[in-house]
Protein backbone atom coordinates (compact mmCIF):
# COMPACT_ATOMS: atom_id res chain seq x y z
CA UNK A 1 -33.08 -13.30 -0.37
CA UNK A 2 -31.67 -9.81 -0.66
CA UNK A 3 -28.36 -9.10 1.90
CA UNK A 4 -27.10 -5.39 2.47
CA UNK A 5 -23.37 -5.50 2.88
CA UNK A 6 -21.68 -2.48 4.59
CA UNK A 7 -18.42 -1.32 4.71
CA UNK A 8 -17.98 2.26 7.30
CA UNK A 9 -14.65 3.89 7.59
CA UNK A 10 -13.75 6.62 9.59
CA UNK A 11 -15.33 9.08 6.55
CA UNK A 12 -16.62 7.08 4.54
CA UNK A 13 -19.59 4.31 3.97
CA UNK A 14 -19.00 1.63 1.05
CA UNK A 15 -22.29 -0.41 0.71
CA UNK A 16 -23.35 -3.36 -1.88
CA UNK A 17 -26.79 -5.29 -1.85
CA UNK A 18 -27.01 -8.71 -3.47
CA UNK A 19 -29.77 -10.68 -4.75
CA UNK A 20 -28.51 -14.36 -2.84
CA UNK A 21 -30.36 -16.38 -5.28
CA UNK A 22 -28.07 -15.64 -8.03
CA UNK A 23 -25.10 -13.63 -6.64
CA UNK A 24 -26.63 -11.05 -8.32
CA UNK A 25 -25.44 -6.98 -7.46
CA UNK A 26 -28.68 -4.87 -7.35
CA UNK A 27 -26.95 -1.61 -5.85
CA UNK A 28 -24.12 -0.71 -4.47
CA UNK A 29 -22.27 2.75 -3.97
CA UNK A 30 -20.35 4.55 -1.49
CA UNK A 31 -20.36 7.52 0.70
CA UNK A 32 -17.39 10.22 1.37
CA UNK A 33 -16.28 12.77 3.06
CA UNK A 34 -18.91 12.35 6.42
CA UNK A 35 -18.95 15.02 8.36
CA UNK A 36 -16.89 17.45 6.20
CA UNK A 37 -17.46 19.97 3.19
CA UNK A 38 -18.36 18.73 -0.02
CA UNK A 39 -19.80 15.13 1.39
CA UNK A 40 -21.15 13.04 -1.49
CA UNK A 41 -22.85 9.43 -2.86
CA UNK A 42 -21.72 7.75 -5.60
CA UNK A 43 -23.64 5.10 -6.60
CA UNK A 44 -23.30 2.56 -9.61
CA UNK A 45 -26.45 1.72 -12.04
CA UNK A 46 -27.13 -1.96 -13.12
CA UNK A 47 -26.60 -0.10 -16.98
CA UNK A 48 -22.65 0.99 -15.43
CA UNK A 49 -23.75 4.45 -15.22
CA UNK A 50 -21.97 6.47 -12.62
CA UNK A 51 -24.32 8.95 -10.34
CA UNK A 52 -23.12 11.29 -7.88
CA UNK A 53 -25.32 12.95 -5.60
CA UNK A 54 -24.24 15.86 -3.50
CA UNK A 55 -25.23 16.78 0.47
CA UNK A 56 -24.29 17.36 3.45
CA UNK A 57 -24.22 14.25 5.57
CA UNK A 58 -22.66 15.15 9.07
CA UNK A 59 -22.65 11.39 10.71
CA UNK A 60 -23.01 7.22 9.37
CA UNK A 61 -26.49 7.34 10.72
CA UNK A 62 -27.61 10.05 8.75
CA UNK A 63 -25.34 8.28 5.62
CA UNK A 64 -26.95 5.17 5.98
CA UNK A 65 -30.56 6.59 5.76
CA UNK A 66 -29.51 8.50 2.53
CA UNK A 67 -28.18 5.16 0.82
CA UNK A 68 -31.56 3.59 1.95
CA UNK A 69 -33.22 5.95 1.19
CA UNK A 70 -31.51 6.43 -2.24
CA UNK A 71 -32.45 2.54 -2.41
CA UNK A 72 -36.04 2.71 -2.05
CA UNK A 73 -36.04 6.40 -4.41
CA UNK A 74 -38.12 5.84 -7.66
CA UNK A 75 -35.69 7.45 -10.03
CA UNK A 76 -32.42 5.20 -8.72
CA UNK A 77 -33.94 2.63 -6.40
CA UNK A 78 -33.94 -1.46 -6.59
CA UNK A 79 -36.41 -2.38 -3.52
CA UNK A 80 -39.78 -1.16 -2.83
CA UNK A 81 -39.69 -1.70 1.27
CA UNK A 82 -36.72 -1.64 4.02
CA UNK A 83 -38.59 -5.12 4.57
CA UNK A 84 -37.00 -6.63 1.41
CA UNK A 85 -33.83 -6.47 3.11
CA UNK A 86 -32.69 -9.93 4.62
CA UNK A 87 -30.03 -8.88 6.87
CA UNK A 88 -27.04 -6.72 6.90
CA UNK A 89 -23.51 -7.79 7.02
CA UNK A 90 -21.17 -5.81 8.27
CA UNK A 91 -16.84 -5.46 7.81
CA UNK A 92 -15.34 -5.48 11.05
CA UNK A 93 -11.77 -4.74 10.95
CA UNK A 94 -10.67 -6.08 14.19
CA UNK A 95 -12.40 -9.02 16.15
CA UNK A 96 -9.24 -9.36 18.85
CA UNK A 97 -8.65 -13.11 19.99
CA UNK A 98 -12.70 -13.98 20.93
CA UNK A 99 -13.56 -13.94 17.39
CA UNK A 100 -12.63 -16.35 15.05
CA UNK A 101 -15.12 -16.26 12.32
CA UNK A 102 -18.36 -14.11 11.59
CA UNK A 103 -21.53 -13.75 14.17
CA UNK A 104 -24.49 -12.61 14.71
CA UNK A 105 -24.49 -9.67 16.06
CA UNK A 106 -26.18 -9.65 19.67
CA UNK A 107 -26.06 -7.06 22.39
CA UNK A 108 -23.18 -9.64 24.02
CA UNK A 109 -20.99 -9.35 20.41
CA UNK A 110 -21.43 -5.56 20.21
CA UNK A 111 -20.28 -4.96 24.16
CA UNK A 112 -17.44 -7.61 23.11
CA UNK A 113 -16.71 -5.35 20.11
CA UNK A 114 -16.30 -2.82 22.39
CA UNK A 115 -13.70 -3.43 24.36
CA UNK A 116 -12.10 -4.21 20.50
CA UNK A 117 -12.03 -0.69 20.31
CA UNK A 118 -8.68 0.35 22.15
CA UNK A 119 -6.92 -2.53 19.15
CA UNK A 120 -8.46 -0.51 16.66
CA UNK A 121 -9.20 2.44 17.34
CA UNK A 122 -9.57 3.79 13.78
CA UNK A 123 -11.77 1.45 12.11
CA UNK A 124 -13.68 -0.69 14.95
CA UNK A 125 -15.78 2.47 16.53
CA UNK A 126 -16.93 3.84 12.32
CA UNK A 127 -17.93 0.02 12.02
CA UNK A 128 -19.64 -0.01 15.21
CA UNK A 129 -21.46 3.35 14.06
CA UNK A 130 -23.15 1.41 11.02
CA UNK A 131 -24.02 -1.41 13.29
CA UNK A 132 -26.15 1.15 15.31
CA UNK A 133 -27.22 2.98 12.51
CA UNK A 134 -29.47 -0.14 11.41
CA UNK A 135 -30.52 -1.29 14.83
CA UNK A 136 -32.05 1.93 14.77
CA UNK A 137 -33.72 2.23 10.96
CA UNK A 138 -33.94 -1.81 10.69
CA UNK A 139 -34.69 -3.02 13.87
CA UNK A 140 -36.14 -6.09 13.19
CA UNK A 141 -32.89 -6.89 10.67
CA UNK A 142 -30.76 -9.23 11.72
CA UNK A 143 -27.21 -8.51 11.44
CA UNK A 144 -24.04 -10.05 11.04
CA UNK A 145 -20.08 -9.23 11.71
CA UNK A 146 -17.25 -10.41 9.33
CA UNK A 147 -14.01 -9.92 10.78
CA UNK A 148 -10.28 -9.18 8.61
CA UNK A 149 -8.73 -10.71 11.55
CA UNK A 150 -11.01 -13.60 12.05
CA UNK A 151 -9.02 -16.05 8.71
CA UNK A 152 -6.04 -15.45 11.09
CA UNK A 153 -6.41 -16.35 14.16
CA UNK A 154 -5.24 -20.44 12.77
CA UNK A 155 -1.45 -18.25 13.34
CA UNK A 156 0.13 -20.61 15.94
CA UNK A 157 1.32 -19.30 18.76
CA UNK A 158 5.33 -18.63 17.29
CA UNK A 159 4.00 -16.67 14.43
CA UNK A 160 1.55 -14.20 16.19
CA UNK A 161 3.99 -13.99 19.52
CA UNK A 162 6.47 -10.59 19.46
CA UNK A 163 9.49 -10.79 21.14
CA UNK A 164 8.40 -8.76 24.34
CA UNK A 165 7.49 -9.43 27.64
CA UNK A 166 5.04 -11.79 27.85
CA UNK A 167 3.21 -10.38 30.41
CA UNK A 168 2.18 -7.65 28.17
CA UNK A 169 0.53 -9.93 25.86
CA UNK A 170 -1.37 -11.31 28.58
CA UNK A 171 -2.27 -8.00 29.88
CA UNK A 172 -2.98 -5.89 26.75
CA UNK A 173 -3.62 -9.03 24.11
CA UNK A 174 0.04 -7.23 22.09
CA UNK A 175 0.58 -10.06 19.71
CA UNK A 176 -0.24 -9.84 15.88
CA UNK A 177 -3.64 -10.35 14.65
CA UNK A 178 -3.35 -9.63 10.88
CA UNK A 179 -5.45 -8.50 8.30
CA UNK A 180 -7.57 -8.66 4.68
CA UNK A 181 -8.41 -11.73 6.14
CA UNK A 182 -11.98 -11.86 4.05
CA UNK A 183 -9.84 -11.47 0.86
CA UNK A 184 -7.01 -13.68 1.70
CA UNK A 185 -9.73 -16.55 2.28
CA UNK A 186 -11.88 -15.47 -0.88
CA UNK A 187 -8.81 -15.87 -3.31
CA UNK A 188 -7.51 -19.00 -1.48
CA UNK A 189 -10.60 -20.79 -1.81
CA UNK A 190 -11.52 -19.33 -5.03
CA UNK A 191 -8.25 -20.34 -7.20
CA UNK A 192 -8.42 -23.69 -5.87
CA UNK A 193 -11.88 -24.04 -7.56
CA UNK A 194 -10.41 -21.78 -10.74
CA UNK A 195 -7.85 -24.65 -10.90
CA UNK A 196 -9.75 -27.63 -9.75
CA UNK A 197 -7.70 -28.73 -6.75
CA UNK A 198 -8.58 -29.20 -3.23
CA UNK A 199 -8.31 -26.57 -0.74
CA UNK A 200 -7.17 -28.42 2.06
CA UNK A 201 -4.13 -29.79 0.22
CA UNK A 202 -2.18 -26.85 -0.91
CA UNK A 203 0.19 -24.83 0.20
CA UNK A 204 -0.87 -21.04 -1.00
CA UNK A 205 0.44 -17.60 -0.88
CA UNK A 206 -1.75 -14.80 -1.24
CA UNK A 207 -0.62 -11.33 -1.99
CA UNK A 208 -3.37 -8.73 -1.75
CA UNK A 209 -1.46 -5.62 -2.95
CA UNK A 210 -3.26 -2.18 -2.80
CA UNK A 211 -2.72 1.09 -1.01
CA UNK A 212 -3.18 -1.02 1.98
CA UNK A 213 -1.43 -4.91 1.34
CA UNK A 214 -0.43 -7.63 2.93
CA UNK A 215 0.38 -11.44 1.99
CA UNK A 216 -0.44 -14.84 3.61
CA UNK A 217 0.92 -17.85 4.00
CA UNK A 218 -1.76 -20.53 3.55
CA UNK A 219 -1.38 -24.23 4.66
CA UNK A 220 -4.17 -26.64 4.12
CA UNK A 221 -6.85 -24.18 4.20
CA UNK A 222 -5.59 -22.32 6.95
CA UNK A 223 -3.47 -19.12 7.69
CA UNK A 224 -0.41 -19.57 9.41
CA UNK A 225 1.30 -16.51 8.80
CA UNK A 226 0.34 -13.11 7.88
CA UNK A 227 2.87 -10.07 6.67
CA UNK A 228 0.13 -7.35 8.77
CA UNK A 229 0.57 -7.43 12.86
CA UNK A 230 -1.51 -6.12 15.57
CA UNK A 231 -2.14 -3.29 13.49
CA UNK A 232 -2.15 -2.46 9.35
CA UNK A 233 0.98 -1.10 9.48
CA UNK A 234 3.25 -4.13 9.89
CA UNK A 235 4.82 -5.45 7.17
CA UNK A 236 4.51 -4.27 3.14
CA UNK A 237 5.59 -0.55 2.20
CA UNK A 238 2.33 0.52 1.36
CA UNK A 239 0.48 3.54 -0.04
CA UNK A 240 0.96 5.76 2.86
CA UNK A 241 1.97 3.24 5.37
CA UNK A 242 5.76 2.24 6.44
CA UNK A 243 5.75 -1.23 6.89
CA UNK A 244 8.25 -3.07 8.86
CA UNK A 245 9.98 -0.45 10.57
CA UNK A 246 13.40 -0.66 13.41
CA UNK A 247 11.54 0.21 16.58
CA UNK A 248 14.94 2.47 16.90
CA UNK A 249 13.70 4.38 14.12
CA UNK A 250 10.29 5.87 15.88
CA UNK A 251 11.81 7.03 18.72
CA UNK A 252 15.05 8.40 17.14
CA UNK A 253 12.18 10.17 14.93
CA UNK A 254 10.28 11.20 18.02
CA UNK A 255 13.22 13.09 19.68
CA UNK A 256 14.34 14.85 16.47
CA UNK A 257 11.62 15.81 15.58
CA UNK A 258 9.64 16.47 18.81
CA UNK A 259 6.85 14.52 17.94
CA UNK A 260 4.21 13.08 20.39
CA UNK A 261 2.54 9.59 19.96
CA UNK A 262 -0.20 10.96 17.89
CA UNK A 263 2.56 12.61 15.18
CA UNK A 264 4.43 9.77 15.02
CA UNK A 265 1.05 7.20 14.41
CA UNK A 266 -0.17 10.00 11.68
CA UNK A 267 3.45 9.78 9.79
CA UNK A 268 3.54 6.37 9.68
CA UNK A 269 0.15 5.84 8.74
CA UNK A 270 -0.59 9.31 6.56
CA UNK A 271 2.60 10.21 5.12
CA UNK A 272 4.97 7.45 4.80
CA UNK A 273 5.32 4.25 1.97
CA UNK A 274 5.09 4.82 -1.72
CA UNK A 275 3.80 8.88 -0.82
CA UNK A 276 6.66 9.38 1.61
CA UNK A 277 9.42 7.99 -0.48
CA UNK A 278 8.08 9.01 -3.62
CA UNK A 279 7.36 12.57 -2.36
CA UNK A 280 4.51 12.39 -5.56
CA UNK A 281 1.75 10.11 -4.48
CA UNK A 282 0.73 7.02 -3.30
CA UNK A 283 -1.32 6.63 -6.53
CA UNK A 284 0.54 3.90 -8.43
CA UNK A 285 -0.40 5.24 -11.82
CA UNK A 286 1.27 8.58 -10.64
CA UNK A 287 4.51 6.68 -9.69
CA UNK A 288 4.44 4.90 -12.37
CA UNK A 289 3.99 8.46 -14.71
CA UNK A 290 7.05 9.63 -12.41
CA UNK A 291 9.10 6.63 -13.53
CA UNK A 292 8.28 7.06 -17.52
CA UNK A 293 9.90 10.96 -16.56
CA UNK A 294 12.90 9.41 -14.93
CA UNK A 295 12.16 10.59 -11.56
CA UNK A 296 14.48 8.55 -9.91
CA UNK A 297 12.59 8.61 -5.97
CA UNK A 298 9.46 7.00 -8.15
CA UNK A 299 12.02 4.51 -9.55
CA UNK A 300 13.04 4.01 -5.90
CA UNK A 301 9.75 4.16 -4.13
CA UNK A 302 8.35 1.05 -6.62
CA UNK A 303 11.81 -0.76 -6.34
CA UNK A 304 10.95 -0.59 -2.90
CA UNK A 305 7.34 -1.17 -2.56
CA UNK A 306 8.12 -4.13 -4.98
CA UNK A 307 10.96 -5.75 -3.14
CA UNK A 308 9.10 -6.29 -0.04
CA UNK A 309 6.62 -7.71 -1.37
CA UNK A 310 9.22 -10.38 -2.59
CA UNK A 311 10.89 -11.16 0.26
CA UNK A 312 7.49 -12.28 1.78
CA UNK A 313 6.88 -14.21 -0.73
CA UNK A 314 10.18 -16.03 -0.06
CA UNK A 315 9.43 -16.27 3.64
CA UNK A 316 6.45 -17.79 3.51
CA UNK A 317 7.23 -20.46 0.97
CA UNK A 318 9.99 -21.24 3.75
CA UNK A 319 7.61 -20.70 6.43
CA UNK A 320 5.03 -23.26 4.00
CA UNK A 321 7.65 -25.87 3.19
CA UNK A 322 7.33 -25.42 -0.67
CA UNK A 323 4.57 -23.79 -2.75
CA UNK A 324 1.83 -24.81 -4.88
CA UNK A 325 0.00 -21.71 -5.73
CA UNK A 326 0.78 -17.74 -5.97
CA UNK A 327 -2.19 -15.35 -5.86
CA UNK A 328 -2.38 -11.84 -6.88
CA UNK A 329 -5.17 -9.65 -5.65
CA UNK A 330 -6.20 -6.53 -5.12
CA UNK A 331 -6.26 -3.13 -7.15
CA UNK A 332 -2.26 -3.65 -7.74
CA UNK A 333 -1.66 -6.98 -8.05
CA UNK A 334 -4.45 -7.24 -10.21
CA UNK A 335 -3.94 -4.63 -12.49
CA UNK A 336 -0.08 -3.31 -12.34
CA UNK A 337 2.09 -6.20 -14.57
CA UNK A 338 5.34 -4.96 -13.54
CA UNK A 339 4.91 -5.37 -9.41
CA UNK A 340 3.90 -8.94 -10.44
CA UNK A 341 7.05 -9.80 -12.90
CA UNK A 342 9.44 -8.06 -9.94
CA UNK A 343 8.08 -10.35 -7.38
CA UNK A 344 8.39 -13.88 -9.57
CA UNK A 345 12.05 -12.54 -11.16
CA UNK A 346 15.14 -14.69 -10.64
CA UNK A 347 12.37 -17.43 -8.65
CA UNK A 348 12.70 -20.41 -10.84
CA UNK A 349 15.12 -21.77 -7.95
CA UNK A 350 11.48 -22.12 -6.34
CA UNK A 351 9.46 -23.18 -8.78
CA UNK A 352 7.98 -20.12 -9.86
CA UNK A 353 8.08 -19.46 -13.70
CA UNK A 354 6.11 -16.30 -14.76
CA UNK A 355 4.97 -15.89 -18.78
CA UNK A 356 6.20 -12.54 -19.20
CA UNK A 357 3.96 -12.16 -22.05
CA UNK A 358 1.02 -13.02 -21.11
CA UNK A 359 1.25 -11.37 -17.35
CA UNK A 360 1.96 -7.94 -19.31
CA UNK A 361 -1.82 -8.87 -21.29
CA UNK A 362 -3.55 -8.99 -18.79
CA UNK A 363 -5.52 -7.55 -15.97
CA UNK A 364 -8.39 -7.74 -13.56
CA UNK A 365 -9.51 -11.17 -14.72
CA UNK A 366 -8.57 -15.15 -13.13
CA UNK A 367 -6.23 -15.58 -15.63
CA UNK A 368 -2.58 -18.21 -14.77
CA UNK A 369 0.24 -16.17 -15.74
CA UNK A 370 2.95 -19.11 -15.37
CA UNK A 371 4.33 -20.76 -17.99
CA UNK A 372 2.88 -24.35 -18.49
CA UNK A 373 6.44 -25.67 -17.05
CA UNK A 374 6.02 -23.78 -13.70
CA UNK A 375 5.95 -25.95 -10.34
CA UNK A 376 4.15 -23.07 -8.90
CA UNK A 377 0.81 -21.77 -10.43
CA UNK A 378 1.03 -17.48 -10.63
CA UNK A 379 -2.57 -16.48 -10.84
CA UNK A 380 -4.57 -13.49 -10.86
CA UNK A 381 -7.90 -13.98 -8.83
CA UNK A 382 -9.91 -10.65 -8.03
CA UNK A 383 -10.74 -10.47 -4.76
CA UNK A 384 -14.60 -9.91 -3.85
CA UNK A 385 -14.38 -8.81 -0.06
CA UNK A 386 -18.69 -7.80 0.02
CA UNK A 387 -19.63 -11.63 -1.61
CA UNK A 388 -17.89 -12.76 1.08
CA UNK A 389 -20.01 -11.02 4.00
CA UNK A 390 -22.80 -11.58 2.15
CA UNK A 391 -22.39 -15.57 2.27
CA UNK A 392 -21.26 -15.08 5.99
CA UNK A 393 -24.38 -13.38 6.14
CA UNK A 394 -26.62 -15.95 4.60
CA UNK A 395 -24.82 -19.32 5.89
CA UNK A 396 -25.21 -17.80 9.75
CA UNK A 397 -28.97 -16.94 8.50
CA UNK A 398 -29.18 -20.26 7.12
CA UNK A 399 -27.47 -21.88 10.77
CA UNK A 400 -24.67 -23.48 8.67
């Protein structure tokens, strides 16, 4: 059984297709720059050859036709017939409070993913977009939604709840949702079975650092806390993202600088975190360049980006009762040693002994990077986001 996995952003179209049988990765690519100059696929051969093909592709529709088309192409392709493709499981960044795991998708889910729209409104209509697009080349393919908020919605009630008016939750659903959720349940699940303990017995954090991060508090197989909030700018300094911010600050911001709802989203989102402390990049090898030069706002902007990360860490294993496991995923906490020594320094009080030596080895691989001694196990699990959908995919397929 073959399953097409897609991933549309606002510009951009991110695609794998695996072979079920053996978790196998036949294609997979990615799209950028839609509807602008200079629009291009880049696509990954089984051999690790790199490919770049150059047009203009104005909209997803026209996007996803090119990757399947690119599929089926003699010179590049894997499949000889659209009909070799099982199904097609979508990333849904935000399923609200109706959906708690992944669905087929049904003319009921997509009016329901909808109204979604107005609690994303940057990423739910670009994934709704590649939902179309193969209702209209695939028909007869079923199709399936996997949601980042979906692994969260196990919050209770005090941990999603802001402290507003209540009635505005009840009118306009304003609560937090969370994020990553399809990573923060791979790695969960994953490093119990790297370590060979039961899921539903351990109390786990997960910290999926990137440009975009977040960490989770884990109980038992279940979230019950997550750093992101109604939207993916709660919590962690991020790439180009603010993170926990004084509501004081936006609107003492606003009046300054005479900036309208719109300006004020962009900044946060755009031009604030590592890039808007830094005033390099939000490229972590760039800060990290900048700090080997002494530039003392990359010193300060990784400080930073670091420390937060930290004190989550210490609020969830409050939050948790204790700690079993630590997990670090993502492009950052799977590849940048120092973010991961700053988080476990000075933690022994909590169990947490990192191997210095071994952490600063390593990279991109499950590896345990405590010492032997350590209460709490520090591991490195990369995160695989697409296998996820794909076993969505197949177990809702399957009726399981």
């Amino acid at each position: 059984m073959k399953i097409l996995v897609l991933n549309c952003g606002s510009s951009s179209i991110k695609y794998k297709l695996f072979k079920m049988e053996s978790k196998e990765v036949i294609a997979q690519g990615g799209i950028e720059k839609i509807g602008m100059k200079g629009s291009f696929l880049k696509l990954a051969l089984p051999d690790g050859q790199k490919v770049m093909l150059e047009g203009e592709i104005l909209e997803h529709r026209a996007g996803i036709e090119y990757i399947l088309g690119v599929m089926l192409s003699e010179k590049y392709g894997c499949i000889k017939s659209l009909d070799e493709i099982d199904a097609v499981g979508h990333r849904v960044v935000h399923g609200g409070e109706r959906f708690n795991s992944s669905v087929l998708i049904t003319d009921e889910v997509i009016e329901m993913l909808n109204d979604c729209i107005e609690l994303a409104p940057l990423h739910n209509p670009p994934n709704l977009k590649g939902i179309y697009a193969i209702q209209e080349l695939m028909p007869e393919t079923p199709q399936v939604s996997v949601f980042d908020t979906a692994f969260h919605q196990t919050m209770p009630d005090y941990a999603y709840t802001y402290g507003i008016p209540y009635a505005l939750y009840e009118k306009y659903g304003i609560r937090r949702y969370g994020f990553h959720g399809t990573s923060h349940r791979y790695v969960s699940k994953r490093v119990c079975d790297f370590l060979g303990v039961p899921y539903e017995e351990q109390r786990i954090i997960t910290a999926h650092i990137g440009n975009g991060g977040s960490v989770t508090a884990i109980k038992n197989g279940k979230s019950i806390d997550t750093s992101m909030g109604m939207t993916p700018v709660e919590g962690l300094i991020m790439g180009t993202r603010s993170g926990d911010l004084d509501p004081g600050v936006i609107s003492y911001i606003m009046e300054k600088e005479h900036m309208g709802t719109k300006g004020i989203t962009t900044l946060l989102n755009k031009f604030s975190g590592v890039l808007g402390i830094s005033g390099i990049s939000s490229d972590m090898r760039e800060i990290q360049a900048g700090i080997v030069n002494g530039n003392n706002r990359a010193i300060l902007a990784m400080s930073t980006y670091n420390y937060r990360i930290k004190k989550y860490v210490g609020s969830y294993a409050a939050a948790l009762g204790g700690v079993d496991i630590l997990v670090f995923t993502g492009g950052v906490g799977e590849n940048q040693a120092v973010t991961r020594s700053d988080v476990c320094k000075n933690m022994e009080f909590m169990g947490i002994e990192l191997d210095e030596e071994l952490n600063n080895s390593v990279r991109a691989k499950e590896v345990v990077i405590s010492k032997p001694s350590s209460k709490v196990k520090v591991v490195i699990i990369p995160t695989d986001e697409e296998l996820t959908i794909a076993r969505d995919t197949l177990d809702i397929l399957q009726g399981k």
